[in-house]
Each structure stands twice: as structure tokens, then as C-alpha cells.
Protein backbone atom coordinates (compact mmCIF):
# COMPACT_ATOMS: atom_id res chain seq x y z
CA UNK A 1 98.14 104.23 7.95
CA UNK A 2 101.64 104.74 8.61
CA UNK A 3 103.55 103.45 11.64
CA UNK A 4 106.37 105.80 11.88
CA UNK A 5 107.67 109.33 11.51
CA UNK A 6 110.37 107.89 8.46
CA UNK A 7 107.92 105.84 7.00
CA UNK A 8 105.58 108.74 6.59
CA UNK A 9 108.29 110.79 4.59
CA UNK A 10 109.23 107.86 2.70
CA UNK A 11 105.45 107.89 1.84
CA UNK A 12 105.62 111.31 0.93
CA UNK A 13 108.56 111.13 -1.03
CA UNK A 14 107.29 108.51 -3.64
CA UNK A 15 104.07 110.36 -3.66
CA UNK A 16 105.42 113.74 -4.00
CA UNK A 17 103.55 115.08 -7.04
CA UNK A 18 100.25 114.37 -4.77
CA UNK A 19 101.63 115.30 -1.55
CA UNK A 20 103.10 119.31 -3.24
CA UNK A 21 99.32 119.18 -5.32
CA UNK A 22 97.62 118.64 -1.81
CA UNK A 23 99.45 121.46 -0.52
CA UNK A 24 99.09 123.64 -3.34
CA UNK A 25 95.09 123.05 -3.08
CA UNK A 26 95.13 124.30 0.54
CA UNK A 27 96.64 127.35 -0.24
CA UNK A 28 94.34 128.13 -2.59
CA UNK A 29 96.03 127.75 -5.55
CA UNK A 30 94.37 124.39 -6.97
CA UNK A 31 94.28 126.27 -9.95
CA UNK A 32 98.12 125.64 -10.55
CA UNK A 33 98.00 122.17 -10.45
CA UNK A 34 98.91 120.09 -13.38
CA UNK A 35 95.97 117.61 -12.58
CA UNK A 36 95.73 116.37 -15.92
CA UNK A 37 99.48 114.83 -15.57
CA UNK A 38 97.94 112.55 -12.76
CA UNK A 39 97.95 108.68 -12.75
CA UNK A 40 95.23 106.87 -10.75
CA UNK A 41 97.93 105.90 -8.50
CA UNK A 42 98.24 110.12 -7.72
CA UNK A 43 94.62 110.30 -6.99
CA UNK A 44 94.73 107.45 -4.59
CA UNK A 45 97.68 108.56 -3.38
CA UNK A 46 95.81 112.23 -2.72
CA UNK A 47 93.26 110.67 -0.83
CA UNK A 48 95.47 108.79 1.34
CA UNK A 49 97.87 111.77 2.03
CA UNK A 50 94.56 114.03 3.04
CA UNK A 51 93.24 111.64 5.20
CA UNK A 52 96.34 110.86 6.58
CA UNK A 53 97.46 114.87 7.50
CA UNK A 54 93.85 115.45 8.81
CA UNK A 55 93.12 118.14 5.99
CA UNK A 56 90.21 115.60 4.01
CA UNK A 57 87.56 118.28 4.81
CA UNK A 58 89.89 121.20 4.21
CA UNK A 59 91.12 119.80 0.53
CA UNK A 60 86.96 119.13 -0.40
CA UNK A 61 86.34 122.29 0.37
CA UNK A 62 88.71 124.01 -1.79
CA UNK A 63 88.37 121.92 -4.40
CA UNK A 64 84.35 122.45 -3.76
CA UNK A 65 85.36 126.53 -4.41
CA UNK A 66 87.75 126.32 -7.10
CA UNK A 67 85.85 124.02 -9.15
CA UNK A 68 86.71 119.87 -9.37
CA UNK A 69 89.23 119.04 -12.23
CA UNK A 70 87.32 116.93 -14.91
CA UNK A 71 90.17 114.41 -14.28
CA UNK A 72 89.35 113.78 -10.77
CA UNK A 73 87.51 110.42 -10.17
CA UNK A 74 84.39 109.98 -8.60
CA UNK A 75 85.70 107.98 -5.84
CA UNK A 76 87.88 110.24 -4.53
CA UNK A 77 85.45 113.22 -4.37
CA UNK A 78 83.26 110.74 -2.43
CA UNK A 79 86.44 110.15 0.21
CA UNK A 80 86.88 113.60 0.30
CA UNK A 81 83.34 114.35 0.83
CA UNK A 82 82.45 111.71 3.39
CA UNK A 83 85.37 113.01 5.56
CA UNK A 84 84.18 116.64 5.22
CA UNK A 85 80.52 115.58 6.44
CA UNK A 86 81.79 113.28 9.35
CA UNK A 87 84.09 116.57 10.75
CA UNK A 88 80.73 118.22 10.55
CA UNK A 89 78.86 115.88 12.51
CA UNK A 90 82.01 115.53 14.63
CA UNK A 91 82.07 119.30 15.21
CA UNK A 92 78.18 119.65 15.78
CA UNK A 93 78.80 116.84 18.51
CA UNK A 94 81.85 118.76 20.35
CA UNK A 95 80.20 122.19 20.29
CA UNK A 96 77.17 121.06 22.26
CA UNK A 97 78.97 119.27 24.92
CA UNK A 98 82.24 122.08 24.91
CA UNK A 99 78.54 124.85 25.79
CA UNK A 100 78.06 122.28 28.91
CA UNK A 101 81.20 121.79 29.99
CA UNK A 102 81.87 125.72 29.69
CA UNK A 103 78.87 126.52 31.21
CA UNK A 104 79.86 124.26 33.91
CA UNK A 105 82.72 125.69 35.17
CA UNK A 106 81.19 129.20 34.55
CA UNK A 107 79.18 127.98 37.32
CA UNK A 108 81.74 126.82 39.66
CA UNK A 109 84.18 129.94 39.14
CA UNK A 110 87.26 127.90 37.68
CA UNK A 111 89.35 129.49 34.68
CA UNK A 112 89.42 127.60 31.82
CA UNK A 113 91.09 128.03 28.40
CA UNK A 114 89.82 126.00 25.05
CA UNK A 115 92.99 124.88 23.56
CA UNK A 116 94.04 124.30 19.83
CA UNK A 117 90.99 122.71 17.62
CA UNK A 118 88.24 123.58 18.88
CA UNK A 119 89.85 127.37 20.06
CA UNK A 120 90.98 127.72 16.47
CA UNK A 121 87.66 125.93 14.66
CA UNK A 122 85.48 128.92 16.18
CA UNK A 123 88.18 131.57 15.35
CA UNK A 124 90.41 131.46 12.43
CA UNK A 125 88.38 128.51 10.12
CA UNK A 126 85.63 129.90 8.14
CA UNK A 127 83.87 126.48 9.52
CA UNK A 128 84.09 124.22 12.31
CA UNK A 129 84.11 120.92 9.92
CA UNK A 130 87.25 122.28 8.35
CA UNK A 131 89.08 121.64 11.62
CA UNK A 132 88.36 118.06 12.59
CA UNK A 133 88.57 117.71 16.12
CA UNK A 134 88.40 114.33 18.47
CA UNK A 135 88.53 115.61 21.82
CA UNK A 136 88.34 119.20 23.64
CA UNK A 137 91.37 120.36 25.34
CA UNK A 138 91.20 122.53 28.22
CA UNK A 139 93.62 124.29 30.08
CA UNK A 140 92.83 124.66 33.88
CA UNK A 141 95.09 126.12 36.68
CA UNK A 142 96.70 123.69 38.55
CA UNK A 143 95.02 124.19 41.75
CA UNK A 144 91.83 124.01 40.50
CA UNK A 145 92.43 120.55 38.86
CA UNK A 146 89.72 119.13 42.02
CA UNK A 147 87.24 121.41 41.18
CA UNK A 148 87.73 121.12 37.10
CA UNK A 149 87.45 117.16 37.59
CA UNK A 150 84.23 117.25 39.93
CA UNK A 151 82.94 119.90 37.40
CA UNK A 152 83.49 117.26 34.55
CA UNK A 153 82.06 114.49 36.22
CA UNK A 154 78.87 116.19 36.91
CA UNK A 155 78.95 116.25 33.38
CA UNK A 156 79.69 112.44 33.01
CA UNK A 157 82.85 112.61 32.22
CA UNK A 158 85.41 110.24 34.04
CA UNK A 159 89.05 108.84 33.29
CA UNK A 160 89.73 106.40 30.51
CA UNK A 161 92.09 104.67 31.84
CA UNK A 162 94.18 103.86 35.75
CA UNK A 163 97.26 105.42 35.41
CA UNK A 164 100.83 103.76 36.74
CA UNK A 165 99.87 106.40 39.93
CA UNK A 166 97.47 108.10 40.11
CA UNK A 167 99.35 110.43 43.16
CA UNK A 168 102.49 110.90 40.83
CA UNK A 169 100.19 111.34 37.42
CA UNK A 170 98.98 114.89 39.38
CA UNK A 171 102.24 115.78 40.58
CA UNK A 172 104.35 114.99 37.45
CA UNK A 173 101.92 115.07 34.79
CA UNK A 174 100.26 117.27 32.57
CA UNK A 175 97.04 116.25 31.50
CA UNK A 176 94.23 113.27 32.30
CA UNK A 177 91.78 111.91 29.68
CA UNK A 178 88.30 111.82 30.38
CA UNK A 179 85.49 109.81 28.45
CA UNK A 180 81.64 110.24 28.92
CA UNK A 181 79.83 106.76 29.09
CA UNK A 182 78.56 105.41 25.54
CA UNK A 183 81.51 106.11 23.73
CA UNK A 184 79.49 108.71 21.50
CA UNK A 185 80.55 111.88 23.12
CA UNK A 186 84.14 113.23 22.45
CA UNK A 187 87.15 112.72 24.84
CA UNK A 188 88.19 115.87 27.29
CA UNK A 189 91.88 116.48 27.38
CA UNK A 190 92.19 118.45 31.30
CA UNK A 191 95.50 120.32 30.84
CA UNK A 192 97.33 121.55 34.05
CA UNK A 193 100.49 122.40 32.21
CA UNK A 194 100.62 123.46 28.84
CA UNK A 195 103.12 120.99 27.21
CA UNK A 196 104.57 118.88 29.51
CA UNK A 197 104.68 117.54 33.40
CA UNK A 198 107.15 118.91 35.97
CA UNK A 199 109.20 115.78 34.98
CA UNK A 200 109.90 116.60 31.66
CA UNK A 201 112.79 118.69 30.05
CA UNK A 202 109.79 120.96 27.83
CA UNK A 203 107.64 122.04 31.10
CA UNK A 204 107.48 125.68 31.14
CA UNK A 205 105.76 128.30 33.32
CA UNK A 206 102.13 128.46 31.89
CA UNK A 207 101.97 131.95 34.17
CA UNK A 208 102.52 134.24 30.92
CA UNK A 209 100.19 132.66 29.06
CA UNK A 210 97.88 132.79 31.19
CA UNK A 211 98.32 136.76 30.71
CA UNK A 212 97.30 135.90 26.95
CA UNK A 213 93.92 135.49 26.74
CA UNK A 214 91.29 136.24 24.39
CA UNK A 215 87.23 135.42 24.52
CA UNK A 216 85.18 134.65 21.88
CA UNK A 217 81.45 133.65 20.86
CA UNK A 218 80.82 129.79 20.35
CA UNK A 219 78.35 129.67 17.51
CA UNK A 220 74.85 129.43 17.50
CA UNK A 221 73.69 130.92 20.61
CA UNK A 222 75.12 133.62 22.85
CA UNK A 223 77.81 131.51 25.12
CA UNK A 224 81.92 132.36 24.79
CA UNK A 225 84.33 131.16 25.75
CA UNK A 226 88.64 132.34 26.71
CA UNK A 227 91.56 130.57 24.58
CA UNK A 228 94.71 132.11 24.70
CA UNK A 229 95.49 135.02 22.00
CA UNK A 230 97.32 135.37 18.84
CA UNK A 231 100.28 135.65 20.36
CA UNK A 232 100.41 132.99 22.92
CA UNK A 233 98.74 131.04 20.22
CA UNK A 234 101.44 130.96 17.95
CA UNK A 235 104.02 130.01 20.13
CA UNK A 236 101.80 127.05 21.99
CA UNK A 237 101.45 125.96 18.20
CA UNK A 238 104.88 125.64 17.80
CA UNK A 239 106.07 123.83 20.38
CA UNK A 240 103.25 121.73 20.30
CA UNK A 241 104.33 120.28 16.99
CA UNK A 242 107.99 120.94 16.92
CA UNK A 243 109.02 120.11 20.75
CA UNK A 244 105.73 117.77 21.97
CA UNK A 245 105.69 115.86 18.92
CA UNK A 246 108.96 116.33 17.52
CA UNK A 247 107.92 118.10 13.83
CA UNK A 248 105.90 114.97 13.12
CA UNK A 249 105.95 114.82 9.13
CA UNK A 250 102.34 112.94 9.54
CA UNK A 251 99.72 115.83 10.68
CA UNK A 252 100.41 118.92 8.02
CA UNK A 253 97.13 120.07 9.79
CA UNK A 254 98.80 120.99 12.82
CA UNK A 255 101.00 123.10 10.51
CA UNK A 256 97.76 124.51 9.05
CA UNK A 257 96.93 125.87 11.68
CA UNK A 258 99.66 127.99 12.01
CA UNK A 259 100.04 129.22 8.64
CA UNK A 260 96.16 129.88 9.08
CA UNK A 261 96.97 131.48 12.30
CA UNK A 262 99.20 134.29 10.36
CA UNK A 263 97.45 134.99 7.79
CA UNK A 264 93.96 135.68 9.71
CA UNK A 265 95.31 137.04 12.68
CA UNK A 266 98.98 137.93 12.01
CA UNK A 267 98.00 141.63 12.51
CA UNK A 268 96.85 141.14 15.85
CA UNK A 269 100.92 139.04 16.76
CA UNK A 270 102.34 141.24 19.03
CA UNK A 271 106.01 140.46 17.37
CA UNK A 272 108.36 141.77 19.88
CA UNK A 273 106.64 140.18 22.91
CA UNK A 274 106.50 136.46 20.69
CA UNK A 275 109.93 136.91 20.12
CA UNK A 276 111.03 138.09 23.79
CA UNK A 277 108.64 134.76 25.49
CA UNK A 278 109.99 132.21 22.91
CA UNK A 279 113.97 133.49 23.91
CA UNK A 280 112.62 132.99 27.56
CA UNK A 281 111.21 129.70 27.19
CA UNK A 282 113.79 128.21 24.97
CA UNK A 283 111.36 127.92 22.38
CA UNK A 284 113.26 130.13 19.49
CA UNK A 285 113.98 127.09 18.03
CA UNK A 286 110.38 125.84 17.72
CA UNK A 287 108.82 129.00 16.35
CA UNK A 288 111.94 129.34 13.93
CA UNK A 289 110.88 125.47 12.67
CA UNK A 290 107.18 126.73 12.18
CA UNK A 291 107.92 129.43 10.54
CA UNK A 292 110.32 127.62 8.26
CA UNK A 293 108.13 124.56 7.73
CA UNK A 294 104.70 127.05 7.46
CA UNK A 295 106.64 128.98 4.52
CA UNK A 296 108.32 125.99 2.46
CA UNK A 297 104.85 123.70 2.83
CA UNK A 298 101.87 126.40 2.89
CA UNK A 299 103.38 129.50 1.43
CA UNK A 300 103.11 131.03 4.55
CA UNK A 301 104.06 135.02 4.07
CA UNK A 302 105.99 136.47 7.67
CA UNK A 303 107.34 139.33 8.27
CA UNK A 304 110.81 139.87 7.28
CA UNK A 305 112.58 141.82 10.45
CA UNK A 306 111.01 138.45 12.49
CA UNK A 307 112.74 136.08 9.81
CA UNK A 308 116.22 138.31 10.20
CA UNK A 309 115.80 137.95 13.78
CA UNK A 310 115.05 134.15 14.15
CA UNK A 311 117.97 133.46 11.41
CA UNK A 312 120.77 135.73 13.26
CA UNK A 313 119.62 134.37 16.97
CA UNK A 314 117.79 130.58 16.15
CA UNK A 315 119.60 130.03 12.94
CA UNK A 316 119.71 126.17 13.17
CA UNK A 317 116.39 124.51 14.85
CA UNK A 318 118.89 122.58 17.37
CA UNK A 319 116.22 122.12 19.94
CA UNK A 320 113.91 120.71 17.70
CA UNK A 321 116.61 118.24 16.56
CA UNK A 322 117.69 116.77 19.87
CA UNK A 323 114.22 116.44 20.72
CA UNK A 324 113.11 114.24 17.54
CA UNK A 325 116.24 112.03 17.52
CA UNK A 326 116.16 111.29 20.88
CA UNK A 327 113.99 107.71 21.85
CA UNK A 328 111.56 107.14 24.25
CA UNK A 329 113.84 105.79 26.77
CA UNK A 330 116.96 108.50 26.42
CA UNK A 331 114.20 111.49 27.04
CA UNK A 332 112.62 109.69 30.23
CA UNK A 333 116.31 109.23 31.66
CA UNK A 334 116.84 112.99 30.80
CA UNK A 335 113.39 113.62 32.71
CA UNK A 336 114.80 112.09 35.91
CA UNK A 337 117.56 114.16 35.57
CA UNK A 338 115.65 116.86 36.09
CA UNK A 339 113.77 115.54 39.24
CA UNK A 340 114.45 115.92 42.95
CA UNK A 341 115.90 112.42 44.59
CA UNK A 342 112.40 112.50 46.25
CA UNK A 343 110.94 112.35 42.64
CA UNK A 344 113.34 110.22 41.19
CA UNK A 345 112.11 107.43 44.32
CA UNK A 346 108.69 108.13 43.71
CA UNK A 347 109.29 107.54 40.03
CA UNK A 348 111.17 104.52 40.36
CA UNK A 349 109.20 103.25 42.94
CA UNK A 350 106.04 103.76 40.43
CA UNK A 351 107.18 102.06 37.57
CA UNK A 352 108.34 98.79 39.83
CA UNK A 353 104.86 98.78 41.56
CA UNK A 354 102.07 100.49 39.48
CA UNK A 355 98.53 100.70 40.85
CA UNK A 356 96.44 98.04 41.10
CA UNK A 357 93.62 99.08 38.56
CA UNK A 358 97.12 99.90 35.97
CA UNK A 359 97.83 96.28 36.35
CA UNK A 360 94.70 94.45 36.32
CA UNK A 361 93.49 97.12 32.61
CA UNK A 362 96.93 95.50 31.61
CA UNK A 363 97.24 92.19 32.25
CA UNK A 364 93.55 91.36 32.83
CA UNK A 365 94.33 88.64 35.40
CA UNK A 366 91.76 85.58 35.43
CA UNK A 367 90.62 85.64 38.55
CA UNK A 368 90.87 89.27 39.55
CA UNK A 369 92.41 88.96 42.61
CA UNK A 370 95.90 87.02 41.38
CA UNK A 371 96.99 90.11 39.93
CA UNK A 372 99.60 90.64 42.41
CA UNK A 373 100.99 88.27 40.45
CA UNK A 374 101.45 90.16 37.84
CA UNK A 375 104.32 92.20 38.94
CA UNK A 376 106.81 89.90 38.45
CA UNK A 377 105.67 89.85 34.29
CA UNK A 378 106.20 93.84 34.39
CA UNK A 379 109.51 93.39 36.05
CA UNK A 380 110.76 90.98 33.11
CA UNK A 381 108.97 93.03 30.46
CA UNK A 382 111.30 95.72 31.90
CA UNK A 383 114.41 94.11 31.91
CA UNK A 384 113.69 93.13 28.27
CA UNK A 385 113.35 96.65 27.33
CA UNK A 386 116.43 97.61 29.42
CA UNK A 387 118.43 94.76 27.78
CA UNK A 388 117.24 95.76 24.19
CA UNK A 389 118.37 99.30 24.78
CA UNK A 390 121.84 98.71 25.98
CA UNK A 391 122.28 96.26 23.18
CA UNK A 392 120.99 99.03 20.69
CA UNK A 393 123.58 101.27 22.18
CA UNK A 394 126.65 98.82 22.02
CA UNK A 395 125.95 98.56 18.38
CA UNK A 396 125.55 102.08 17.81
CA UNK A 397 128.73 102.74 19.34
CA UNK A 398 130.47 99.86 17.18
CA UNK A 399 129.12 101.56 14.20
CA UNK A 400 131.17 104.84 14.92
């Protein structure tokens, strides 16, 4: 596995013949592939890049339709085919809990949206297994996050993890991750914003989306469920991989499912109203990146007044840019910026003195009860960090 977004391209650069092949093959077109002009490092290479992007199951099963070149090895088809079977099992897993969970909050009134895999598994795929999925995201309405977590916890699901604060993780954050005892039943992601906490420059209004809703039939029985529409669905897409994870070269999936997302339901994109929302969210630049990226990688076809548009109005994806050169630390100090000085105490104030479980699941104190103790080591850790980044910046500026 690769640790980093430039490693990953530097992977993909020296493996480019298996990398353009892989894409080729989930487009359909395996046919076009030179396959007899790979080495057995290209194979390997294939394997690794599938597994990798998240598309194993996708690239067996298009190889399984267009027939296996006679060059391929054994081992590989076995790679490919173990990681197909696994999504199945995977799938079969997260469809029986998603009918409880569903059914649950059927019960207790609450709104609920199913939210990219396993919205898009049951709608666009032409099988679950193609879309492998580790956790169920759900979208809930803010003030129904007590009622969504009791709802959940009737159905054994609890947090993973303490959180720095648990008060400001509700009020500034956007999601909380929830594991069911065992270990054998997926992870819920419980969404109260769609991208990002109130602290964070890419929080939007979820309010029009929430206008964008479609339902539809979970298999194998009569239940449905609501995700959000073609529309909304395309631009949550985007900005999920171009703003939340910065165009991250390392899950072509995620840009799967958009190019999967045109061509199956690109008649039912209401064009005009994508365009209009992504101007008013300041998310041009995110659905202009898709779109680019969906076209040059997947072959993507779009229509070409949409293209004109995004070109004259979005022309370079500058969003996108400042969002994936910026570090860890220079977006959190633009977050505070955007805080009250209320918010900006409470944030300080949680970062200097987390919550008890937070620093006891960190430092695992021997005995329990010395983990007051403990604060001091997160206030050096800190000023490590702090030191590191203004000597970072002192070079940088040298440098120029």
C-alpha cells in the first residue's frame, strides 16, 4: 500500500501501461488492450493498482465478460477473483444490517438518506459486489442526531472511539462512527452535515439536498430506502473526492462512480439546476474536476453546452487546488478563522484538555487513574508539531 497522495502517482507513473490497461478494462474496452506486450511485472503491477483503487471486483468482472487474455496468469485471476467474492460476502453482510437499521428508523419517524456505496451499489451497479463497501453512511437531520443514535444503539451499534469532546464533536462536527460488538458487522458512518462540520471552510447548507431525494427497492425483499437523486448525487460525488479528499489519485473507484453515475442516469441530471447549486455552493470547481478527471480516466461522454459552461465560468479547478496543497495544520487554522471567538475558546480549550476517555484510548495510562498525567505529554507533543511547522515554513520561505 501506498502512504501518500505523490507516492501513489509516482506508482502510477512507472506502472502506466497497467494503470491506462486497468482503465481501459473498466470501460469496457478490454478488448483494446495490447495484453500480449505485458511483462509479469505489468500483471503484478495490475493487481496491485486494482486492489489499490478499490475496482478488484469491477476489473474480474469485465474481464469475466469479455473473455480472460490467454496471457493472463493464473495468479492474478485468483487476486482478482478472491476480491470479487469477499465484496460479495461484504455486500450480503451490509444489506442485511442497512434492512435493520432502515427499518429502524422507519419505526421511529427520523429521515434518513443512504449515502454513496451502498446508495449507488443498489442503483447504478448491475451488482452490489461490484461496489465494495466497508461501512453504511447515512445522512440524518441534525436535530434528529438523539433519536438516529438511540435508534442505532437499539441496534447495537455504539461509537468506536472517545472523541477530543464529545460536546464540541456535535456542534462542530459532521459525522460519528459507530461499530456493532464482534467486529463482524460493518461500521455506520451518522452524517449530520454532508461534507464537513460548521468549523470547516467546505460546510455547506445540506437544506437543498435534502429537496433531492429519490427512493428505491433494497434487493431481495420488499424494503426501500431514500438517497439523494441524480442530481444531488453528482455534485455530493464531486466534492466528496475533489474538496473532502482533495482529488486523491489513490481511489479511481470514487471516480467510477461518477462516470457510472452519467452514463446510467445522466438522462435523469437535471443540468441547469446542477449547474445553478454547484455556482451557489462554490463547488463549480469540483464538478468541473470530475468531469475533467471522469472524461480523461473513464471515457466519460458529457454533454457539451455543460462542458462550454464549466470551461467559460470554472475554467481552472482553483478550489480544488488550494484545497489539496494546503496541510493539515494551514486548513485547521483557516477553520478557526471561520469560527465565532466563542468557538475558537471552545476549540482551543478542547485540544489543551481533551476528554478523559480521548486520553486514557491514547495514552493507555498504567494505572487508569494517573492519566491526568497525561496532559502534560499532549501539551509537548503539541509544541513539537507547532515547532516542526514553523520550521517547515522558515525554510519554505528561504527557498523563494
Amino acid at each position: 500500500m501506498r502512504e501518500s497522495q505523490g507516492q501513489a502517482e509516482n506508482l502510477e507513473t512507472i506502472y502506466q501501461p497497467a494503470f491506462q490497461s486497468m482503465c481501459a478494462v473498466l470501460c469496457g474496452q478490454a478488448g483494446v488492450v495490447d495484453w500480449l506486450a505485458f511483462s509479469p511485472r505489468d500483471w503484478r503491477a495490475l493487481g496491485e493498482l486494482a486492489e489499490h483503487h478499490g475496482v478488484a471486483p469491477l476489473v474480474y468482472w469485465r474481464l469475466e465478460q469479455a473473455g480472460w487474455p490467454d496471457s493472463a496468469p493464473g495468479k492474478l485471476r485468483h487476486r482478482l477473483s478472491t476480491g470479487y467474492y469477499q465484496s460479495a460476502a461484504t455486500s450480503a453482510l451490509i444489506l442485511g444490517e442497512l434492512r435493520g437499521i432502515i427499518a429502524k428508523f422507519q419505526q421511529a419517524g427520523i429521515a434518513v438518506l443512504v449515502l454513496k456505496g451502498a446508495h449507488l451499489a443498489y442503483t447504478i451497479y448491475p451488482e452490489a459486489a461490484l461496489r465494495p463497501m466497508s461501512d453504511i453512511d447515512l445522512l440524518v437531520k441534525a436535530e434528529d442526531l438523539p433519536a438516529a443514535e438511540a435508534a442505532l444503539a437499539s441496534c447495537g451499534y455504539h461509537p468506536s472511539q472517545a472523541s477530543v469532546s464529545e460536546r464540541l464533536n456535535r456542534q462542530q462536527g459532521h459525522h460519528l462512527h459507530l461499530i456493532k460488538g464482534g467486529g463482524v458487522s460493518p461500521a455506520v458512518e451518522l452524517h449530520w452535515e454532508l461534507l464537513a462540520g460548521k468549523a470547516d471552510q467546505r460546510q455547506v447548507d445540506a437544506g437543498w439536498f435534502w429537496g433531492r431525494v429519490e427512493t428505491f427497492n433494497l434487493p431481495e425483499g420488499s424494503a426501500h430506502a431514500q438517497g439523494l437523486d441524480p442530481t444531488a448525487s453528482l455534485l455530493y460525488l464531486a466534492a466528496h473526492l475533489f474538496l473532502k479528499h482533495q482529488g486523491s489519485s489513490d481511489r479511481l473507484l470514487w471516480l467510477y462512480d461518477i462516470a457510472r453515475l452519467l452514463e446510467q442516469r445522466g438522462e435523469a441530471i437535471d443540468w441547469a439546476a446542477a449547474l445553478r447549486q454547484a455556482k451557489a455552493l462554490g463547488w463549480g470547481e469540483a464538478l468541473h474536476a470530475a468531469f475533467r478527471s471522469a472524461h480523461a480516466e473513464l471515457g466519460a461522454d458529457l454533454p457539451p453546452e455543460v462542458v462550454a459552461e464549466l470551461a467559460e465560468k470554472h475554467p481552472i479547478p482553483h478550489q480544488v487546488r488550494v484545497f489539496r496543497n494546503w496541510s493539515k495544520a494551514e486548513l485547521s487554522l483557516a477553520n478557526l478563522e471561520k469560527l465565532t471567538p466563542g468557538g475558537r475558546l471552545r476549540q482551543g480549550w478542547a485540544a489543551l484538555f481533551p476528554s478523559r476517555e480521548h486520553i486514557q484510548r491514547r495514552y493507555q495510562p498504567r494505572p487508569g487513574w494517573l492519566w491526568p498525567l497525561c496532559y502534560p505529554l499532549k501539551w509537548a507533543g503539541m509544541a513539537r508539531q507547532a515547532a516542526a511547522a514553523m520550521f517547515h515554513n522558515s525554510k519554505s520561505e528561504t527557498l523563494y
